[in-house]
C-alpha atoms as a PDB file:
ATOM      1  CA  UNK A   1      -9.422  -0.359  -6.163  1.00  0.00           C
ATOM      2  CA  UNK A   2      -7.568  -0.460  -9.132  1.00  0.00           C
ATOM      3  CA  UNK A   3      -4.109  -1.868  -9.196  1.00  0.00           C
ATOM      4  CA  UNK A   4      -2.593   1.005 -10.507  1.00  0.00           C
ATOM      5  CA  UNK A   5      -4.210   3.350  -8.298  1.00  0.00           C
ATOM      6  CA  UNK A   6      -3.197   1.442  -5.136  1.00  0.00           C
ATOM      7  CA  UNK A   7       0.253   1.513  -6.315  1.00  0.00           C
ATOM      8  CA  UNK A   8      -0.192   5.486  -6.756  1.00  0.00           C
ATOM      9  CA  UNK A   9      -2.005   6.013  -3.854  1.00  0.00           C
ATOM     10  CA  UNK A  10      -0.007   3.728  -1.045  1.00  0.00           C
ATOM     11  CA  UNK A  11       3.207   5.666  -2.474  1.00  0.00           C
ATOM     12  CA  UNK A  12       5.059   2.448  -3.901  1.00  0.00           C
ATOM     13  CA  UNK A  13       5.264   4.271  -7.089  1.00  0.00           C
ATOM     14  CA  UNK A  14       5.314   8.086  -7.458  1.00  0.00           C
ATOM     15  CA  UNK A  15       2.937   8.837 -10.146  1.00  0.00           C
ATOM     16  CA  UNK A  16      -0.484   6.550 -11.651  1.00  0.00           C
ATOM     17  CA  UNK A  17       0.844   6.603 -15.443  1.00  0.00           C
ATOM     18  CA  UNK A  18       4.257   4.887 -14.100  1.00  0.00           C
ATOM     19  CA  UNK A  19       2.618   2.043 -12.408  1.00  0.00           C
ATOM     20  CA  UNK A  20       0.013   1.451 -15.411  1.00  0.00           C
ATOM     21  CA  UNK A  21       3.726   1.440 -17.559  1.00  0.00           C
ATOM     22  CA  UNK A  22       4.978  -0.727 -14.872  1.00  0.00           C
ATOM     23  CA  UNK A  23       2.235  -3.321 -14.626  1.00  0.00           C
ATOM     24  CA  UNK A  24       1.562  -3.381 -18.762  1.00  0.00           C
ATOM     25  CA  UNK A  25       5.610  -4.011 -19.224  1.00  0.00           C
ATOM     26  CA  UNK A  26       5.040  -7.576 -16.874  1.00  0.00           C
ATOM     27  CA  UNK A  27       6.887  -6.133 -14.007  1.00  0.00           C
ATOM     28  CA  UNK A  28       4.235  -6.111 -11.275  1.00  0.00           C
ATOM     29  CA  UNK A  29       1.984  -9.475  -9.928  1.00  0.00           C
ATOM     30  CA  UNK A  30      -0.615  -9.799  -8.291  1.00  0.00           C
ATOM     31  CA  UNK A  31      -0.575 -13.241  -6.232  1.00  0.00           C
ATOM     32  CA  UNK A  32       1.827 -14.718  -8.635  1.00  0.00           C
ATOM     33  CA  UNK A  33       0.209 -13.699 -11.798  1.00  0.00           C
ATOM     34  CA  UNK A  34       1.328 -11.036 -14.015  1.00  0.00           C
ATOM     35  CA  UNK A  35      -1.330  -8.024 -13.249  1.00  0.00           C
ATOM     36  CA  UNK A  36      -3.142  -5.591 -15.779  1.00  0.00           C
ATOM     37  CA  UNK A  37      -3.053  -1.866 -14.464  1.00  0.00           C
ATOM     38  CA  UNK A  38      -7.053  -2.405 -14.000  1.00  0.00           C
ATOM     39  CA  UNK A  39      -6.516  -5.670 -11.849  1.00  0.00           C
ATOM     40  CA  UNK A  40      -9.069  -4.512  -8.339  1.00  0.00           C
ATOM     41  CA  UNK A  41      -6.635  -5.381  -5.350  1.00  0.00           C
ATOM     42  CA  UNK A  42      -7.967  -6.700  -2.558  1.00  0.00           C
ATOM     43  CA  UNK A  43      -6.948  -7.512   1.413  1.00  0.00           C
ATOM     44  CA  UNK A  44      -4.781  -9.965   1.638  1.00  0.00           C
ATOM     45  CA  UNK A  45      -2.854  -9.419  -1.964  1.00  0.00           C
ATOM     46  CA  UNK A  46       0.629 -10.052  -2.185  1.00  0.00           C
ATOM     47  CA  UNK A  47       1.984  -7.943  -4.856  1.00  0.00           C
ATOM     48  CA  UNK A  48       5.709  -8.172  -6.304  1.00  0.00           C
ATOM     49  CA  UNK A  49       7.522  -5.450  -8.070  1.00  0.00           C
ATOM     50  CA  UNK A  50      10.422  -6.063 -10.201  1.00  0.00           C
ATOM     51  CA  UNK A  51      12.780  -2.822 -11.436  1.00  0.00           C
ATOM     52  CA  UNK A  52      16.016  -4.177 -12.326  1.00  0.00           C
ATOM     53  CA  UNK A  53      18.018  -5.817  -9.958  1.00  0.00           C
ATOM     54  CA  UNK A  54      15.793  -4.843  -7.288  1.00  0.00           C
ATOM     55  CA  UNK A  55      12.453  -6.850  -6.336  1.00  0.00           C
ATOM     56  CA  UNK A  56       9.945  -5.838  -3.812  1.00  0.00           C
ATOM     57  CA  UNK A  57       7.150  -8.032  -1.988  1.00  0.00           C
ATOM     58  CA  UNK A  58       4.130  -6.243   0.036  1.00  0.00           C
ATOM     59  CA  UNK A  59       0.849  -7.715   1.888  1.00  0.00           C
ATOM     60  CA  UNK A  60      -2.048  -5.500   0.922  1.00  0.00           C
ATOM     61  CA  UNK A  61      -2.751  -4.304   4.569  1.00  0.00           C
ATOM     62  CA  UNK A  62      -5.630  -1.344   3.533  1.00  0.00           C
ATOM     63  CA  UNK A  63      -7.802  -0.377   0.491  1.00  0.00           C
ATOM     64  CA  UNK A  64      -7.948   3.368   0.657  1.00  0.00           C
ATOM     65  CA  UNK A  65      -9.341   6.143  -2.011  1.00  0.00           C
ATOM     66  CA  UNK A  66      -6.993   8.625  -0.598  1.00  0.00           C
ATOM     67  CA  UNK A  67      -4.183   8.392   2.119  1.00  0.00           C
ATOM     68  CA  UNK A  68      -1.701  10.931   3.362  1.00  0.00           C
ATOM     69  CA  UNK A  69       1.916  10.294   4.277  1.00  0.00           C
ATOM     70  CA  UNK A  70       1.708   8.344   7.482  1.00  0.00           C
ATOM     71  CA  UNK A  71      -1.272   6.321   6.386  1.00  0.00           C
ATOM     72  CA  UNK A  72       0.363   5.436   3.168  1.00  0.00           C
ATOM     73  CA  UNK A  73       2.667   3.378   4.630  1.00  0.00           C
ATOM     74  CA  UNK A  74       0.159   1.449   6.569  1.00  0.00           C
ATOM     75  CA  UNK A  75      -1.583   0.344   3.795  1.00  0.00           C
ATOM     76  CA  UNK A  76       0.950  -1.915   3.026  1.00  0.00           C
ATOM     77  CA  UNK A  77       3.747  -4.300   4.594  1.00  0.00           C
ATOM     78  CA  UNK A  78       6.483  -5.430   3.168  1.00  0.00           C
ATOM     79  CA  UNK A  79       7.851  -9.227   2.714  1.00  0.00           C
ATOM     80  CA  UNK A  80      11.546 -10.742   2.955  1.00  0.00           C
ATOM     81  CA  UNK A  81      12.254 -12.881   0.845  1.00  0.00           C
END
């Protein structure tokens, strides 16, 4: 799945065209590598998020097409730093 789509569909980020502005603006990686909005994620991906002061880690739990509220959040755990 598209990076972009995961981050639309897994409810990190409320709508598709703000994550593909998020990940083309250098503020999303993929496994420590600055991601394109077309990057597939995988399993096992750690992405990082950075808006502003605040930076978020998640563990790519779940590849799903579509996911409702509940399963959203399973797709996904998130990291301390």
């Amino acid at each position: 799945m598209r990076l972009d789509k995961f981050l639309k569909v897994s409810r990190l980020i409320k709508r598709r065209t703000v994550a593909a502005e998020a990940c083309d603006g250098g503020r999303v990686s993929v496994n420590g590598k600055t991601a394109k909005p077309s990057r597939e994620v995988e399993v096992g991906d750690i992405i990082e998020m950075s808006f502003g002061q605040r930076r978020l880690r998640v563990e790519v739990l779940s590849v799903q097409e579509q996911a409702g509220k509940d399963a959203a959040a399973g797709m996904y755990r998130e990291i301390a730093d």
